[in-house]
Structure formats: structure tokens, C-alpha cells
Protein backbone atom coordinates (compact mmCIF):
# COMPACT_ATOMS: atom_id res chain seq x y z
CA UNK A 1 5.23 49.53 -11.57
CA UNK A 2 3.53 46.95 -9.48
CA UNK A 3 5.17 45.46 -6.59
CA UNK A 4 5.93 41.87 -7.39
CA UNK A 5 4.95 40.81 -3.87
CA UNK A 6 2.10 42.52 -4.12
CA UNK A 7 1.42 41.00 -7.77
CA UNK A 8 2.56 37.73 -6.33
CA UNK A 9 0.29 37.80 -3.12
CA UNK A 10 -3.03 38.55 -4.97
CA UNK A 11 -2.28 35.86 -7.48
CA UNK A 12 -2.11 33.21 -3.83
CA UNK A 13 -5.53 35.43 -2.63
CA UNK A 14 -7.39 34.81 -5.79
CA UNK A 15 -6.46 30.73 -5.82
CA UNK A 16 -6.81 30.80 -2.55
CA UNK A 17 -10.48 32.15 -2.53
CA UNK A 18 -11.44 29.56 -4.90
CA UNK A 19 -11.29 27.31 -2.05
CA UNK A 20 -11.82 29.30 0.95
CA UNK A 21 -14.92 31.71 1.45
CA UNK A 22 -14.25 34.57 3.19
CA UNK A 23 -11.50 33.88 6.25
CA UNK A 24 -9.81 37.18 4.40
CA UNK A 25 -7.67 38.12 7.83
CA UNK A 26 -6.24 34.53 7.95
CA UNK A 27 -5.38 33.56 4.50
CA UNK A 28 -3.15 37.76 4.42
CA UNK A 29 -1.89 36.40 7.52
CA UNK A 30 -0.49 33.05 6.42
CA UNK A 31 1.19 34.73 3.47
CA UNK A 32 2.92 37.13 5.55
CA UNK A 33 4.43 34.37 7.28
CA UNK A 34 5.26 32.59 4.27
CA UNK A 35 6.81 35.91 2.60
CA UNK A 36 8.26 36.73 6.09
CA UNK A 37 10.36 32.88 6.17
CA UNK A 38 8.85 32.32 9.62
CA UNK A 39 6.33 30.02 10.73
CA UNK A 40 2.72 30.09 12.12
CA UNK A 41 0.34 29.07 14.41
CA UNK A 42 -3.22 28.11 13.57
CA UNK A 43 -6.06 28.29 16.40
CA UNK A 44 -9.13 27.51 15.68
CA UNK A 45 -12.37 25.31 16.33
CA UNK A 46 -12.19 21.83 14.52
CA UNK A 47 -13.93 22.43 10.65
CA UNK A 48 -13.15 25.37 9.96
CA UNK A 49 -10.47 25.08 7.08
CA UNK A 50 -7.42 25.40 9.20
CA UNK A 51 -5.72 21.82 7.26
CA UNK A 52 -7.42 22.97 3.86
CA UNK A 53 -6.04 26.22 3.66
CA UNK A 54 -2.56 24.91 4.08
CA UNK A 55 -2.94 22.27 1.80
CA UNK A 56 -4.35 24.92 -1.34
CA UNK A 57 -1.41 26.83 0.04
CA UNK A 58 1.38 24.11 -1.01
CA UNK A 59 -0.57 23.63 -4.09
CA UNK A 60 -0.29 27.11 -5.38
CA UNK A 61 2.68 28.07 -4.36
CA UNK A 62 4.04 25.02 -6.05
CA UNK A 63 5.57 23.86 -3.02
CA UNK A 64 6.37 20.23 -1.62
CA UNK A 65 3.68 18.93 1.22
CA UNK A 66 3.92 16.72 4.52
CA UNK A 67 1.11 16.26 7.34
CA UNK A 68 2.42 14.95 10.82
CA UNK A 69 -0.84 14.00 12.85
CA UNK A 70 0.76 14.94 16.26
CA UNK A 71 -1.05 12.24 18.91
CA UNK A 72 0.64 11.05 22.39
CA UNK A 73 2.51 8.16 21.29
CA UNK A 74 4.52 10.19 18.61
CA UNK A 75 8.62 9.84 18.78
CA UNK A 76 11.07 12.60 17.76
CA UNK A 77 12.42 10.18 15.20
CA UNK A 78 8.83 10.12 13.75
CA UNK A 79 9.71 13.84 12.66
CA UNK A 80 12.71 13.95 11.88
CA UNK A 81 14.20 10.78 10.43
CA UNK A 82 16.40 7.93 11.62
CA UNK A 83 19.30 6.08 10.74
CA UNK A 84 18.82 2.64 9.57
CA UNK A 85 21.40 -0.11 9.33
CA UNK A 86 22.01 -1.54 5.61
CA UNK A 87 23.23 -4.82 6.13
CA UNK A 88 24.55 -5.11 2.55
CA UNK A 89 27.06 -2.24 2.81
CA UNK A 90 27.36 -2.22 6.68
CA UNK A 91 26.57 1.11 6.89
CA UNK A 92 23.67 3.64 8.68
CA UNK A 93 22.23 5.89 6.29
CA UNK A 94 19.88 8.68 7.44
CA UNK A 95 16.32 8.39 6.24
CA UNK A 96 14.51 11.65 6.39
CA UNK A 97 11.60 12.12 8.42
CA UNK A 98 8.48 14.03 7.10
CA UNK A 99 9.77 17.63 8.79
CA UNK A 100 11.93 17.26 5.05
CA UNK A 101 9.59 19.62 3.20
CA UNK A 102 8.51 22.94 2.42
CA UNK A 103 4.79 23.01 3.58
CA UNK A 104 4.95 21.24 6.93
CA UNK A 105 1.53 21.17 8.47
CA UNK A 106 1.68 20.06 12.40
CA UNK A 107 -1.49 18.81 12.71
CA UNK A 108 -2.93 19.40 16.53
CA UNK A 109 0.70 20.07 17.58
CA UNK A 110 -0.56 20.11 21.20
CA UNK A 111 -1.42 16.51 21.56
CA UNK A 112 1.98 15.50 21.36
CA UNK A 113 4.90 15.83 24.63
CA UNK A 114 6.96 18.04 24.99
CA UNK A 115 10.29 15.74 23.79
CA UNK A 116 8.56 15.24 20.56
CA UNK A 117 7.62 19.21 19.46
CA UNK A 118 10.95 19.78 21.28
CA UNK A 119 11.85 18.27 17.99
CA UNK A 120 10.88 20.77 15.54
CA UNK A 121 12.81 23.35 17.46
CA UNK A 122 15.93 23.37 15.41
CA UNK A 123 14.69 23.29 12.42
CA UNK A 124 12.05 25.64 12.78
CA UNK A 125 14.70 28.32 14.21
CA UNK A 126 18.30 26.84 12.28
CA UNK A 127 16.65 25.42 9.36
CA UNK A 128 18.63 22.50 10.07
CA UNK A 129 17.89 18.83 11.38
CA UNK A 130 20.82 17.30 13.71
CA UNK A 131 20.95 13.14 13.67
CA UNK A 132 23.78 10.84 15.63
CA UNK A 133 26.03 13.74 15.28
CA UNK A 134 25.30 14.77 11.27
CA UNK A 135 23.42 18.15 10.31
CA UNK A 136 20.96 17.63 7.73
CA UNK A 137 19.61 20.83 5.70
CA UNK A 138 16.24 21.89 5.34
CA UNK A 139 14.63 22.93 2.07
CA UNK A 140 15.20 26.85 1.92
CA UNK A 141 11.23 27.44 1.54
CA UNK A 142 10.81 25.11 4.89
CA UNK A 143 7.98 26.42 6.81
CA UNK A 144 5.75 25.32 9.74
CA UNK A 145 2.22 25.46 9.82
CA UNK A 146 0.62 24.46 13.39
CA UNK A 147 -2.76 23.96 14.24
CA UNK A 148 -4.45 23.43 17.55
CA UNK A 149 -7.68 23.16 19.33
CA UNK A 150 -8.71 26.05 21.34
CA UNK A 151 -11.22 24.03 22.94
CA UNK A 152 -10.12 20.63 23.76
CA UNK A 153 -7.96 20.74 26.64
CA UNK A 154 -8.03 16.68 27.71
CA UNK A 155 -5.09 14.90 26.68
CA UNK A 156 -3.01 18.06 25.40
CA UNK A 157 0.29 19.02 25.88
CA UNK A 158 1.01 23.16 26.11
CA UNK A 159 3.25 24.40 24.42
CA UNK A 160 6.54 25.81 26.04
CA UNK A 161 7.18 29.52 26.13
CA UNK A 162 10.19 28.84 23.63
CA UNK A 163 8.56 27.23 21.40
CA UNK A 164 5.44 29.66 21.24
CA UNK A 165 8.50 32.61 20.75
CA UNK A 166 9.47 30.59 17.57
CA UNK A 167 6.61 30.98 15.59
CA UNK A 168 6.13 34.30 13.88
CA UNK A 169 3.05 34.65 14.01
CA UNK A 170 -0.51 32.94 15.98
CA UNK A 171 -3.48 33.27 13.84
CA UNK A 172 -6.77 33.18 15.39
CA UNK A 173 -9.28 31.39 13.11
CA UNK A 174 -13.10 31.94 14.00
CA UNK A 175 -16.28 30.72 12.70
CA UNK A 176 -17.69 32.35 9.44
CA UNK A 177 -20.56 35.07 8.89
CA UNK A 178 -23.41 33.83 8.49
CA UNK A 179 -23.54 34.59 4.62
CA UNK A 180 -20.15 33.13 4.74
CA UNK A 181 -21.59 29.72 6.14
CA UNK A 182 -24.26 29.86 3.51
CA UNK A 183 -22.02 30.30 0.51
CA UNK A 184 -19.79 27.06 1.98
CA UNK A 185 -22.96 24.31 1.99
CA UNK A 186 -24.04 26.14 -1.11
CA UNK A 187 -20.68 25.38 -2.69
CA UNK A 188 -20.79 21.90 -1.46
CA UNK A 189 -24.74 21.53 -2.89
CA UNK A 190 -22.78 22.51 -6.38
CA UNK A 191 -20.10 19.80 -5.78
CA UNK A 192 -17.41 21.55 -4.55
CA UNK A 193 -15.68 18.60 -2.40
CA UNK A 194 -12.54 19.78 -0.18
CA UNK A 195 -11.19 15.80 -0.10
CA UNK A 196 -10.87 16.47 -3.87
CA UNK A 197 -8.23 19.03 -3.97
CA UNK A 198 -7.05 17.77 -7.14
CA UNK A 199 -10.35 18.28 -8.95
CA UNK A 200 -10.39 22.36 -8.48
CA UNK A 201 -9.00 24.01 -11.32
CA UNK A 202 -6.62 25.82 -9.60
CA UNK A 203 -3.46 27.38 -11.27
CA UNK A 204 -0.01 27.27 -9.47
CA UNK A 205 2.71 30.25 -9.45
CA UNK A 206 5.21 29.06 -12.45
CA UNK A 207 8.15 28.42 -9.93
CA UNK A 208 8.04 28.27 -6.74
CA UNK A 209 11.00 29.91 -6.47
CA UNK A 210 8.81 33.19 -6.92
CA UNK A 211 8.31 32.93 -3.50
CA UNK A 212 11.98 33.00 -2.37
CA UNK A 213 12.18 36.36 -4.64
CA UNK A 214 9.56 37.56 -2.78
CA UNK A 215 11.55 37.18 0.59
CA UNK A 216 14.16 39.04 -0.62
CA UNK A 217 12.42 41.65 -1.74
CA UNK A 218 10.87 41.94 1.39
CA UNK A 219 14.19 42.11 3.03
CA UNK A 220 14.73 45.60 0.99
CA UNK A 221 11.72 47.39 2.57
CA UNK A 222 12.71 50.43 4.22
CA UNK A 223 12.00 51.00 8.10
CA UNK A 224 13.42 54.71 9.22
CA UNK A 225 14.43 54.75 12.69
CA UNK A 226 11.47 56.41 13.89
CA UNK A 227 9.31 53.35 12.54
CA UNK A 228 12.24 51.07 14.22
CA UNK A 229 12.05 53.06 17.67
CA UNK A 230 8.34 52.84 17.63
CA UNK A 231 8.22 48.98 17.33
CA UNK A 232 11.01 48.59 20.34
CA UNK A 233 8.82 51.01 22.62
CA UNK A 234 5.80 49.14 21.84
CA UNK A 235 7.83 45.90 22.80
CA UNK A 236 9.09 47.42 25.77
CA UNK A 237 5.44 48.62 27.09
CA UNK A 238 4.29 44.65 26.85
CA UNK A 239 6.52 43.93 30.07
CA UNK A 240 5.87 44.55 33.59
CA UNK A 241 5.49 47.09 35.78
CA UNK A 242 4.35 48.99 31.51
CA UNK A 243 1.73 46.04 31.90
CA UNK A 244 -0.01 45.84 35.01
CA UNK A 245 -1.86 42.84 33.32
CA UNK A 246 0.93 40.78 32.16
CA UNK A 247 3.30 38.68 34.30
CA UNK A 248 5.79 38.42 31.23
CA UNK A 249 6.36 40.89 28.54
CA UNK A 250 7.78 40.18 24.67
CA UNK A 251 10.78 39.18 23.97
CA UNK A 252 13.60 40.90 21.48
CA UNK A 253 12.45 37.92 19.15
CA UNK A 254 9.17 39.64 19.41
CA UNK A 255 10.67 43.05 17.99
CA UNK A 256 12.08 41.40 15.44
CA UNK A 257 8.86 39.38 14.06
CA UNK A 258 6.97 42.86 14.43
CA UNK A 259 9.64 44.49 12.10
CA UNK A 260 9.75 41.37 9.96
CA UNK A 261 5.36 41.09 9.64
CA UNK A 262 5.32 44.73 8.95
CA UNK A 263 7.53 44.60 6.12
CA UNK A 264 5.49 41.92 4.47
CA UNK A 265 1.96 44.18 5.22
CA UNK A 266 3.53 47.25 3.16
CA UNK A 267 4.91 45.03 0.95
CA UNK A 268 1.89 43.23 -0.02
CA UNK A 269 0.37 47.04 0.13
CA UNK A 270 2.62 47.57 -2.63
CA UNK A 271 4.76 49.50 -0.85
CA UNK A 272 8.41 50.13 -0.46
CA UNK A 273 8.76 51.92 3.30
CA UNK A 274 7.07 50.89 6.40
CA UNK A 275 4.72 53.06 8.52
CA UNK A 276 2.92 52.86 11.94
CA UNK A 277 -0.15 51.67 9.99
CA UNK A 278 1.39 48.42 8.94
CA UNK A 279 3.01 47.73 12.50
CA UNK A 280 -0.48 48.59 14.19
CA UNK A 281 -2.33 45.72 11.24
CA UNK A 282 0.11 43.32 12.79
CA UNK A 283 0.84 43.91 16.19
CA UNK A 284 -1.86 41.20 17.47
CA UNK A 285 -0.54 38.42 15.28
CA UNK A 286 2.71 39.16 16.10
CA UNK A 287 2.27 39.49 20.49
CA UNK A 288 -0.44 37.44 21.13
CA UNK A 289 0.81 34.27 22.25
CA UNK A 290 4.94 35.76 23.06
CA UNK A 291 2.78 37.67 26.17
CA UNK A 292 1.28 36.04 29.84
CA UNK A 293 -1.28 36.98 31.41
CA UNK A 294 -1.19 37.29 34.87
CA UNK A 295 -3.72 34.73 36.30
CA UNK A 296 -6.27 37.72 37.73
CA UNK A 297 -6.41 38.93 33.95
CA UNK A 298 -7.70 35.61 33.39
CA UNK A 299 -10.30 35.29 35.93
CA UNK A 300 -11.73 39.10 34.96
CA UNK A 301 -11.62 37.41 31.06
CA UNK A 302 -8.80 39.71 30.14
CA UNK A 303 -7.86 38.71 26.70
CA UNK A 304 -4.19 39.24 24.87
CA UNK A 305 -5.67 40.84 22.07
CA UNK A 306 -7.53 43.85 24.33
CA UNK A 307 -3.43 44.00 26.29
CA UNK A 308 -1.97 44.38 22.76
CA UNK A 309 -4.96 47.18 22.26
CA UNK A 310 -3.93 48.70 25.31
CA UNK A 311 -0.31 48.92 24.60
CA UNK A 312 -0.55 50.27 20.97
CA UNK A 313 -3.18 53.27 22.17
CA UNK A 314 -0.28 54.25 24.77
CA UNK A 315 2.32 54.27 22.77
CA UNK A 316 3.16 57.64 21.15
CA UNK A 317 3.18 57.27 16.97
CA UNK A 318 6.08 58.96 15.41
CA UNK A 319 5.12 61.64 13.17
């Protein structure tokens, strides 16, 4: 019998590649974040379908969307809500900022300081928003999707350590093939127009529930102890003195979005167990921006990706 996640995930691929040519890596990547309840960051060069994707995303999954534009002069209460005096009742009653949503795309979430992403922190990790004292609840399909510039460095804002370690996983968006490219302007010379979202005949899952079944399933996917022990010694080889190259290692957080992210890559494989296979696919995703470099690495162009290559070679594969 098919696996319904599986079932479920080619149904987003399909809509989704109605959309967005090629970019094949990124849109499997996304839905294991989705399926995996955690939330992800987007890096990648302006125009190249980072806000798009996300928005076809909400669309066929059925979900509700919000956009914050992250810029300099944006307030905490901006994100998450305020209370506001009724003078007819003499009350405060909360009004809910636009983090109140499934889809949540932060939209160049580096342009913003520190106090305000410090703002997304509890609900990205507690599902939960905290105002003058009263906990608000998020929607249970709440998830963030970041972007940010790789390039632009004037007038940004890096992220902290902790809040990097909260999302599950960084995906690295890079300019299409060159047939890719092609097939976009073609699409556009046909009148395919992105700003027109609403004009694609796209179909939606029936319920967006679906997708909450598809977390629990994912929950029920099997990972023996050797698989388990495999995943905490390639965690433990990221830190120092393991990784000459590295001043700081992943976390336990880490271990757990490995185990989490392979889960969702044999489920979407259609199958039931994990294997070294699936926590080798996602390894990168997973590491990439919970590890530091130390700053020679960086000056001999050391990148995360060839650390993470590094590590997985020397760890031994159960059998």
C-alpha cells in the first residue's frame, strides 16, 4: 500500500512544479520541514523563487498565509500583536499580530534587530505567543519560513546562534541550469505571471489537516538504535578537537532535527524504517548553519557543506 506521506508529498511536488521549474532539492526540502513541524531557512540570491515557492506552498496545502517584510524600523509588537484599549468596555483586548498563521514567511529576516526576530523565538520553539502576561496559542500547522540574502551584507542584522539552532533546517537556494532558466522566460513568453497566483489552475490537498496526519505518521517511523547511535556520533564528530575546522560543534537540538529530517526522507521514500542513506540525504540541511567555522576555515574558503562531507566520510556506518 502506498505510504500516505509519500502519496501526500508527490501530490505538493506535482502542484508545486507547476509553478516552479526545476529547484527539485529545495521544494523536498521545504516539505520535510513542513512534515517534520519545524521551520526553515531560505538562502538564496534575490529572484530566484524563494517568496513564490512559499506562497504555492500555503496554497496547496490549503493552509492560512502571512508575509512580514522584516526592515530596521520593525517592532516586536509588529509580529506578534498588541493590546489595545476599548474605550467602550474599558478593557485591553489582544489583537493578533501577523506571526497568527500557518504559513509565516519572514521575508529578509536579517534586516531586522535582534529584539524584533528575538520575537519569533517562542513561538517558533513553544508554539505559543506571550503578551502583558497572557499566552496566546499558535495554529497547530504554524510554521516559519525565512529568507535572506546571501549577498547583501549592508544594513543586516545576523542572526544569533539560538535562533539559527531553532530552525530545522537552512536550505541553500542557487541559480537554475541553464535549460532551467530557459524553460522560466519561456513560461513567462506563454503568460505564465508569478504576481497572478490565483490564475494557475492549481488544485489544493482536500483538508489541510492531511498534513497534520502526515506528522504523525512520521512520528511512527522506526529508527533502530544502530541508526540512532550513528546520528549522535556524527553529532559528536562536528565539535572540536573531532573538527579541527570548527570552533563550535552541533548541538543535541542538532541530533534531534537529524533524527526528525530523516524520518521525513524515508517517509516520503515510502518507507517505514530509517537507514544511513536517509541521514546522509539530510545531514547538510540539517548542520549547516548549527556549525562555526573557525575564522582560518574562512580565509582558506572552507565551506560548512565540505565540514559536514568530512564528518559523514569519518564516521563508521552501522551495518
Amino acid at each position: 500500500m502506498e505510504s500516505p506521506v509519500r502519496e501526500v508529498a508527490d501530490f505538493i511536488r506535482r502542484q508545486l512544479h507547476l509553478v516552479i521549474v526545476g529547484q527539485d532539492a529545495v521544494i523536498d526540502q521545504a516539505l520535510m520541514g513542513l512534515l517534520a513541524e519545524g521551520h526553515v531557512l531560505l538562502e538564496g540570491p534575490p529572484g530566484t523563487a524563494k517568496t513564490l515557492l512559499v506562497k504555492t506552498l500555503a496554497r496547496v496545502i490549503g493552509a492560512d498565509f502571512n508575509r512580514i517584510q522584516f526592515t530596521p524600523d520593525l517592532m516586536p509588537a509588529d509580529v506578534t500583536g498588541t493590546s489595545v484599549y476599548n474605550a467602550a468596555t474599558g478593557l485591553f483586548t489582544f489583537r493578533r499580530g501577523p506571526v497568527f498563521t500557518d504559513l509565516l514567511l519572514a521575508d529578509e529576516i536579517n534586516r531586522t534587530p535582534p529584539k524584533t526576530q528575538a520575537a519569533l523565538l517562542e513561538a517558533m520553539e513553544e508554539r505559543q505567543v506571550t503578551v502583558d502576561g497572557e499566552t496566546h496559542r499558535m495554529s497547530p500547522l504554524f510554521m516559519v519560513l525565512a529568507t535572506q540574502n546571501p549577498i547583501e551584507y549592508e544594513g543586516t542584522y545576523p542572526l544569533p546562534e539560538a535562533q539559527l539552532d531553532r530552525f530545522l533546517l537552512k536550505i541553500i537556494i542557487d541559480y537554475p541550469s541553464l535549460e532551467e532558466e530557459l524553460q522560466v522566460i519561456s513560461n513567462w513568453d506563454a503568460g505564465f505571471n508569478a504576481r497572478r497566483l490565483d490564475a494557475i489552475p492549481l488544485e489544493s490537498l482536500p483538508d489541510s489537516s492531511l498534513a497534520l496526519q502526515c506528522r504523525a505518521a512520521v512520528r511512527d517511523v522506526v529508527a533502530e538504535e544502530g541508526v540512532r547511535r550513528y546520528i549522535v556520533n556524527i553529532i559528536r564528530n562536528t565539535r572540536p578537537p573531532a573538527a579541527p575546522s570548527l570552533t563550535w560543534g552541533a548541538s543535541p537540538r542538532a541530533a534531534v532535527a537529524l533524527l526528525l529530517t530523516a524520518k521525513v526522507h524515508a517517509a516520503m521514500n515510502g518507507r517505514a524504517f530509517v537507514t544511513p542513506d536517509d541521514v546522509k540525504a539530510v545531514a547538510a540541511p540539517s548542520l549547516r548553519h548549527r556549525i562555526v567555522l573557525r575564522s582560518e576555515a574562512e580565509i582558506d574558503g572552507i565551506a560548512p557543506d565540505e565540514v559536514i562531507d568530512d564528518v559523514i566520510r569519518r564516521t563508521p556506518v552501522p551495518r
